[in-house]
Protein backbone atom coordinates (compact mmCIF):
# COMPACT_ATOMS: atom_id res chain seq x y z
CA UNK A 1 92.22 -8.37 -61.53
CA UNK A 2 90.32 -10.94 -63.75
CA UNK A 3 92.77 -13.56 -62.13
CA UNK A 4 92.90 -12.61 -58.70
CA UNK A 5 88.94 -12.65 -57.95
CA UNK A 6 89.21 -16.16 -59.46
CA UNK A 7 91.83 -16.93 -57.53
CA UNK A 8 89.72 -15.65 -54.38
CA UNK A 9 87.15 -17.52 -55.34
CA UNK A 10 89.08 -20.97 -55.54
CA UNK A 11 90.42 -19.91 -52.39
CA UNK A 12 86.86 -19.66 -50.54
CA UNK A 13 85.18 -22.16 -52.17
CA UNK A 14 88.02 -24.72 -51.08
CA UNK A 15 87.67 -22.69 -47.58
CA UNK A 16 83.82 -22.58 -46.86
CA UNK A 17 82.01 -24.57 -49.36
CA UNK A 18 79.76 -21.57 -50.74
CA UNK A 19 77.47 -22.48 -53.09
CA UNK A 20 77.52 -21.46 -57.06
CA UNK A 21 75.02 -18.82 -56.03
CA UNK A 22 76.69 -17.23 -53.46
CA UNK A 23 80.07 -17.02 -55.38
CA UNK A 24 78.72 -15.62 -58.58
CA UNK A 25 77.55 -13.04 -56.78
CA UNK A 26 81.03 -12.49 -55.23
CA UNK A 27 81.69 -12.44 -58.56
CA UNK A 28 79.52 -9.52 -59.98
CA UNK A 29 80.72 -7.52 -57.00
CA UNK A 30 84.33 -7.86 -57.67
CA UNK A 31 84.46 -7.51 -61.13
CA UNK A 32 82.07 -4.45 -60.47
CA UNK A 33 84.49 -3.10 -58.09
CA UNK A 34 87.65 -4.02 -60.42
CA UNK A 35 85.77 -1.88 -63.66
CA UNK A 36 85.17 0.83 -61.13
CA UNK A 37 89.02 0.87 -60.36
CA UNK A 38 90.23 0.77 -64.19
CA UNK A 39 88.38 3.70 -64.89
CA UNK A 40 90.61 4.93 -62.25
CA UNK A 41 93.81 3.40 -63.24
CA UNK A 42 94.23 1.61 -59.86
CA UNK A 43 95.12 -1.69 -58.92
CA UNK A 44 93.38 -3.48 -56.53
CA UNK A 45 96.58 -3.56 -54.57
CA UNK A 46 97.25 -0.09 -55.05
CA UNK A 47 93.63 0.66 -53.68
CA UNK A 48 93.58 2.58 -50.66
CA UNK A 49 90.68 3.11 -47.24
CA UNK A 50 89.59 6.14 -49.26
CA UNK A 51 89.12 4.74 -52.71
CA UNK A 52 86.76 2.31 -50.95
CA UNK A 53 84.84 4.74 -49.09
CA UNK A 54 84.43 6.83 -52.77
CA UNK A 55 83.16 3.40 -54.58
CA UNK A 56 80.70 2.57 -51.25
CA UNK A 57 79.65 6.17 -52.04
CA UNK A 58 79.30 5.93 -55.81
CA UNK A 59 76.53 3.14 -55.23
CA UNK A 60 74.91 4.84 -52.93
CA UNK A 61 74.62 7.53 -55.85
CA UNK A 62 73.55 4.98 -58.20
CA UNK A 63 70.12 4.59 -56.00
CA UNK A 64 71.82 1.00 -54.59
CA UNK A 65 70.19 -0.20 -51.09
CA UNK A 66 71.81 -0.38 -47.66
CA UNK A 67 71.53 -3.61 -47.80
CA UNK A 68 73.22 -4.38 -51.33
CA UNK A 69 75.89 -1.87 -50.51
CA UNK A 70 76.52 -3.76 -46.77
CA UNK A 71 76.62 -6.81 -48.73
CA UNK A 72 79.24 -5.44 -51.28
CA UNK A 73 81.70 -4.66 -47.82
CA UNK A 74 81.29 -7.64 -46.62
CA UNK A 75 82.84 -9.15 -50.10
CA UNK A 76 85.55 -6.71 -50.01
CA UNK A 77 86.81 -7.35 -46.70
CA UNK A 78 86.67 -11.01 -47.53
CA UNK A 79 88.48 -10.47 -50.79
CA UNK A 80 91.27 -7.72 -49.19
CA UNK A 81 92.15 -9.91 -45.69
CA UNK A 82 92.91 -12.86 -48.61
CA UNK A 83 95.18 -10.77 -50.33
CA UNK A 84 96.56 -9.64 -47.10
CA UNK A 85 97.28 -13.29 -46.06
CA UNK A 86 98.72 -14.25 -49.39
CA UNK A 87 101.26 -11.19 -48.82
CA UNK A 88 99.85 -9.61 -52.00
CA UNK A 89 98.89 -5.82 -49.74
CA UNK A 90 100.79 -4.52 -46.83
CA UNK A 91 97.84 -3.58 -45.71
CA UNK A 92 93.91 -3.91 -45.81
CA UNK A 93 92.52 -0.96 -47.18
CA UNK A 94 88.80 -2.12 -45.68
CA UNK A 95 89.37 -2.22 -42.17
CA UNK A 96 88.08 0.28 -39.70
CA UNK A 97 85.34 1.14 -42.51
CA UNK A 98 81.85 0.99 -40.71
CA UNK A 99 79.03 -0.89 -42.36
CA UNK A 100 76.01 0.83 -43.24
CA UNK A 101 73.41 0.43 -40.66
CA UNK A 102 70.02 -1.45 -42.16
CA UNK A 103 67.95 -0.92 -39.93
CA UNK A 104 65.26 -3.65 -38.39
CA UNK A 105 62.35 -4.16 -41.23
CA UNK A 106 59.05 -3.62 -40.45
CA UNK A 107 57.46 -6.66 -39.05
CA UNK A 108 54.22 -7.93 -41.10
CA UNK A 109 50.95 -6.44 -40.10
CA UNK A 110 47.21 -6.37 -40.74
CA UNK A 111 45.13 -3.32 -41.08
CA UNK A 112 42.16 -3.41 -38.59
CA UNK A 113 39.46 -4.26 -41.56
CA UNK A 114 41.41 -7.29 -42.26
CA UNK A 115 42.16 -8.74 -38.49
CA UNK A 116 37.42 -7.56 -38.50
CA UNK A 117 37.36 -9.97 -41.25
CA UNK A 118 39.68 -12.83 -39.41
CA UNK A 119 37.78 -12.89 -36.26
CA UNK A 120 34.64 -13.02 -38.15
CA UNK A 121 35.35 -16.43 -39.71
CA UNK A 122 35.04 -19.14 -36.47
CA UNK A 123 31.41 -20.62 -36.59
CA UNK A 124 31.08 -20.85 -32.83
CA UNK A 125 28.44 -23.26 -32.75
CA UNK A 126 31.11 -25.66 -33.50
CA UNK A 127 33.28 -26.29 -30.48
CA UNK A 128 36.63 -26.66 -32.03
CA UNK A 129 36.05 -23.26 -33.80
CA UNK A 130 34.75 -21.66 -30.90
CA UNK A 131 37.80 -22.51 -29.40
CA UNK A 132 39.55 -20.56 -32.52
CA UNK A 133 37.59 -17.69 -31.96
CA UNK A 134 38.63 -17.26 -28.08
CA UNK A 135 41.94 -17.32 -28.79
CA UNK A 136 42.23 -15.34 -31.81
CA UNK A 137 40.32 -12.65 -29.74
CA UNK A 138 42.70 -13.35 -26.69
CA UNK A 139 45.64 -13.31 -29.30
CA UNK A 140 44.41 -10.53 -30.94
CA UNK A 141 43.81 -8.61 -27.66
CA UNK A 142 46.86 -9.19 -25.90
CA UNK A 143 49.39 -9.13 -28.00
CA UNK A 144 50.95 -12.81 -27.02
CA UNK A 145 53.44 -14.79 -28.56
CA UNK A 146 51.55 -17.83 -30.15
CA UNK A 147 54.20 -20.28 -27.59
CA UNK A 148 52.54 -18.37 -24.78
CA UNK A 149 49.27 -18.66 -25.94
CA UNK A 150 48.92 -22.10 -26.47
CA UNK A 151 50.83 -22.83 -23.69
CA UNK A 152 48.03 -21.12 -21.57
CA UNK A 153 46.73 -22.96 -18.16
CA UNK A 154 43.54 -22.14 -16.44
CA UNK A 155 45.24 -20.98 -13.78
CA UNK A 156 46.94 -18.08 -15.72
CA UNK A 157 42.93 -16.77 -15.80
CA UNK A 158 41.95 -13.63 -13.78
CA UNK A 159 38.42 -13.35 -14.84
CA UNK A 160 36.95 -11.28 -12.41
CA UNK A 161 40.29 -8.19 -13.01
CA UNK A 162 39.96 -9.58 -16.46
CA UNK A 163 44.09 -10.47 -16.56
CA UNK A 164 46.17 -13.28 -17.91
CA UNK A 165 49.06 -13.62 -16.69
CA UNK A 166 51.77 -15.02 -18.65
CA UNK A 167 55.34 -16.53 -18.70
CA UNK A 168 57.52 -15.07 -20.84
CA UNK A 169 61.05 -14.89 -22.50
CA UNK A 170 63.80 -15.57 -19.64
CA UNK A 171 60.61 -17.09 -17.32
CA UNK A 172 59.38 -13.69 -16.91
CA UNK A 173 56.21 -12.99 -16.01
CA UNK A 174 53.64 -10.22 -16.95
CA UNK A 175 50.20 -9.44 -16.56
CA UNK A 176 48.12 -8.51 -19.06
CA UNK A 177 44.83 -6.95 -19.49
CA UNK A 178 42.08 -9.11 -22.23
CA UNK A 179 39.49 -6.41 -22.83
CA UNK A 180 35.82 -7.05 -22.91
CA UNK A 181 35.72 -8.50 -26.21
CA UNK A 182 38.35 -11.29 -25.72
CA UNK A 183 36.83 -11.79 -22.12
CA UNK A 184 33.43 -12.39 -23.43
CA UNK A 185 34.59 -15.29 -26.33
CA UNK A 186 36.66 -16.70 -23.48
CA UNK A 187 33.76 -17.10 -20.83
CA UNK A 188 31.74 -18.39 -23.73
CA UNK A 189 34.33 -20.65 -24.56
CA UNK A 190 34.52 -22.06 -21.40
CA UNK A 191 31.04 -22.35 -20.54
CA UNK A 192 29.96 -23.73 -24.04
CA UNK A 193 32.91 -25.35 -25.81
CA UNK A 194 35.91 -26.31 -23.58
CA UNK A 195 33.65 -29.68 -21.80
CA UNK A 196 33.42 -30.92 -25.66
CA UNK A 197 37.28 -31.07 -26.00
CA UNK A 198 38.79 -32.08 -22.79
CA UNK A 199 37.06 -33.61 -19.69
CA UNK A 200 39.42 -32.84 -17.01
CA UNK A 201 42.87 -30.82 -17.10
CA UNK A 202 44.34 -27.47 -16.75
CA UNK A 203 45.52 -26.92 -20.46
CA UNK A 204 43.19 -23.45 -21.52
CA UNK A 205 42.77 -24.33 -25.59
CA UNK A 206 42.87 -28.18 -25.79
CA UNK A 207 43.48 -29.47 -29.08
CA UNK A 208 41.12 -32.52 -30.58
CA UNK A 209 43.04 -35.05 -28.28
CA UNK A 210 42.26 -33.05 -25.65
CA UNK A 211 46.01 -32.04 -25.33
CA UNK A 212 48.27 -28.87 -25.56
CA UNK A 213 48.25 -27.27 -28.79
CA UNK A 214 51.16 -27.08 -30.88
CA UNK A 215 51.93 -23.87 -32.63
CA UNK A 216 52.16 -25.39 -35.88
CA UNK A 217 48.08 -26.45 -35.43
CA UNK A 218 47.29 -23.32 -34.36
CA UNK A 219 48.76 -21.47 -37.16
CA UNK A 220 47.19 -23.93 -39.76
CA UNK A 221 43.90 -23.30 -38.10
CA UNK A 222 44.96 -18.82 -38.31
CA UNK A 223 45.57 -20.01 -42.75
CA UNK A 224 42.44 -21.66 -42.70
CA UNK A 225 40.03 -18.44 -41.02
CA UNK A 226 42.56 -16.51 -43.25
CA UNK A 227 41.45 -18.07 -46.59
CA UNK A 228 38.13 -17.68 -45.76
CA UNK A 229 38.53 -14.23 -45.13
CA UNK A 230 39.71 -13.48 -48.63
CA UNK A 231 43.39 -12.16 -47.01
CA UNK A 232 46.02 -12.69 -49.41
CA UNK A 233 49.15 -11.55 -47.50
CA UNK A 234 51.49 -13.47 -46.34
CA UNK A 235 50.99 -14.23 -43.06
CA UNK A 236 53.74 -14.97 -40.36
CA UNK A 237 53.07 -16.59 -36.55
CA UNK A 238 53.61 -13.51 -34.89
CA UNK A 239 50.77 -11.36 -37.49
CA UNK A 240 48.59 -10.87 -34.72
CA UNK A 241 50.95 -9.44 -32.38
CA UNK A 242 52.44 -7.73 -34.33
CA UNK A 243 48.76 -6.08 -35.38
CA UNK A 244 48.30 -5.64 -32.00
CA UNK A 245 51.07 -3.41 -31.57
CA UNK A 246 50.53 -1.55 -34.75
CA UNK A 247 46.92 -0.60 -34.28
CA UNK A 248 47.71 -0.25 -30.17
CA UNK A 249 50.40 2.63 -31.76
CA UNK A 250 48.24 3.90 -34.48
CA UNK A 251 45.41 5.05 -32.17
CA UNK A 252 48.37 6.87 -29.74
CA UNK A 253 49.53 4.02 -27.10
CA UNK A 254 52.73 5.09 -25.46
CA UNK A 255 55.49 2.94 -26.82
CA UNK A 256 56.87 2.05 -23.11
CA UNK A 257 53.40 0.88 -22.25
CA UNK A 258 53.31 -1.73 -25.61
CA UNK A 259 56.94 -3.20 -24.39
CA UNK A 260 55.35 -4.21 -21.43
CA UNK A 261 52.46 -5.92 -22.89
CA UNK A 262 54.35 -7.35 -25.53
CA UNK A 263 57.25 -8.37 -22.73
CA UNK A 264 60.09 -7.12 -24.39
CA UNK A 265 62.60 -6.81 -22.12
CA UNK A 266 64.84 -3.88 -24.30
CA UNK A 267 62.56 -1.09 -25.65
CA UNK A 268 64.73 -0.99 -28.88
CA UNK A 269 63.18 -4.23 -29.49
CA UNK A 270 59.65 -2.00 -29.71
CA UNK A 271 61.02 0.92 -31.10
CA UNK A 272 60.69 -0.78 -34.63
CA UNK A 273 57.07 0.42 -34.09
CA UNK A 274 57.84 4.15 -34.34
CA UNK A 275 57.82 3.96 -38.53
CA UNK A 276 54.45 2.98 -37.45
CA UNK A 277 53.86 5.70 -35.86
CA UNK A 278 55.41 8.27 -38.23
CA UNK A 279 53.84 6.52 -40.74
CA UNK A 280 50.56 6.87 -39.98
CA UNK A 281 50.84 10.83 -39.06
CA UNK A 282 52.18 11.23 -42.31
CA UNK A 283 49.22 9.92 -43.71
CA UNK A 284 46.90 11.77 -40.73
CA UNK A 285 48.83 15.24 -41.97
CA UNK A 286 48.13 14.44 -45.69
CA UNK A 287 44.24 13.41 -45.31
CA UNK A 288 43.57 16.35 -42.57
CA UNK A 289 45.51 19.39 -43.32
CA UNK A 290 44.46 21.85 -45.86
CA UNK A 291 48.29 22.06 -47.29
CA UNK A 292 48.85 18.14 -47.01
């Protein structure tokens, strides 16, 4: 067995280049895999569909993760379709096996204390960070990609039914409601900061130039109100929305309502906010009930 993994390994590395990394851990696998078969007095070529099914089971018995165990049959279908093309098996014992499902991971959030203590930070007697403030409340509010939110035009603006209406993924468009609190910072915004940054133009949140924002400024300007802040975690680009669909969820939103304002297209996509949800009953059940 010893021979043929190094064999495979010769074989791939010729084949795809994978670095020293990737094929020691090939390695481990295999020769994990090849033990596991000794005790069994089986050869690898001997090894049938169900002797892989009863080793991808033994992991799982041995507390290993989804992911680790997906990971170990993807290396043995790799390994088995070489010895199939090198006429060593008549047949590959790991086809038609099913890999374990993951599952999306939770996307990063912030609990509402810590987005309190973000929005807190701007000094908004300084234009520029007035400016911050607006859209972190707009951000914060609606739920918007950062690309859609710095890519805002006046025009987008409903004051008055308190909208924005914005151009999605696959140019589609949505409106959606800003709340009081984000419609307040904006007016103020507008009335007290925008003049100082741009003179003329239709770009919302001008940067210093006076120009359209990039997302990479706006997110150095989110680390900076983040430090501040004392918040610790590591923050992505999508935080915000992704707190804003959390805490939307959290306080009982219907999850087809939050794919609209979020603009997914698929509700699967928003469905990753139902551990959210169970989550936080969980912890509602625990706190409230007298047996929790």
């Amino acid at each position: 067995m010893t021979a043929l993994i190094d064999q495979y390994l010769d074989a791939i590395w010729l084949e795809k280049g994978l670095s020293d990394n990737t094929l020691a851990s090939y390695r481990r696998d295999l020769t994990l895999f090849a033990q596991w078969l000794e005790s069994r007095h089986l050869e690898p070529a001997s090894a049938a569909r169900a002797d892989l099914l009863e080793w991808l089971g033994e992991l799982a018995k041995r507390g290993q993760s989804t992911r680790s165990s997906a990971r170990m049959l993807s290396c043995l279908r790799g390994f088995y379709r070489y010895l199939l093309r090198e006429n060593r098996i008549p047949v590959d014992p790991s086809l038609n096996i099913e890999s374990p499902k993951l599952g999306r991971p939770l996307p990063k959030s912030l609990s509402e204390e810590e987005v309190d203590a973000l929005l807190a930070q701007p000094d908004e007697s300084i234009a520029i960070e007035l400016r911050d403030k607006a859209m972190l409340e707009l951000l914060y509010a609606t739920g918007l990609r950062v690309s859609e939110l710095v890519g805002l035009k006046l025009h987008q603006l409903n004051l008055h039914q308190g909208v924005v209406k914005v151009m999605g993924k696959g140019s589609k468009e949505r409106l959606v409601p800003m709340g009081e609190e984000a419609l307040y910072w904006l007016q103020r915004f507008l009335q007290l900061g925008r003049a100082e940054l741009i003179k003329s133009g239709d770009v919302l949140f001008p940067s210093q130039r006076g120009q359209e924002m990039t997302r990479q400024t706006f997110w150095h300007r989110i680390k900076i109100y983040a430090q501040r802040a004392g918040i610790r975690s590591n923050l992505s680009p999508h935080t915000l929305r992704h707190a804003f669909a959390t805490h939307l969820i959290n306080h009982g939103a219907d999850l087809r309502v939050v794919q609209l304002l979020l603009g997914h297209s698929d509700l699967s996509t928003t469905q990753i906010y139902t551990h959210v949800a169970r989550e936080r009953m969980k912890q509602l059940h625990q706190q409230h009930h007298p047996r929790g």
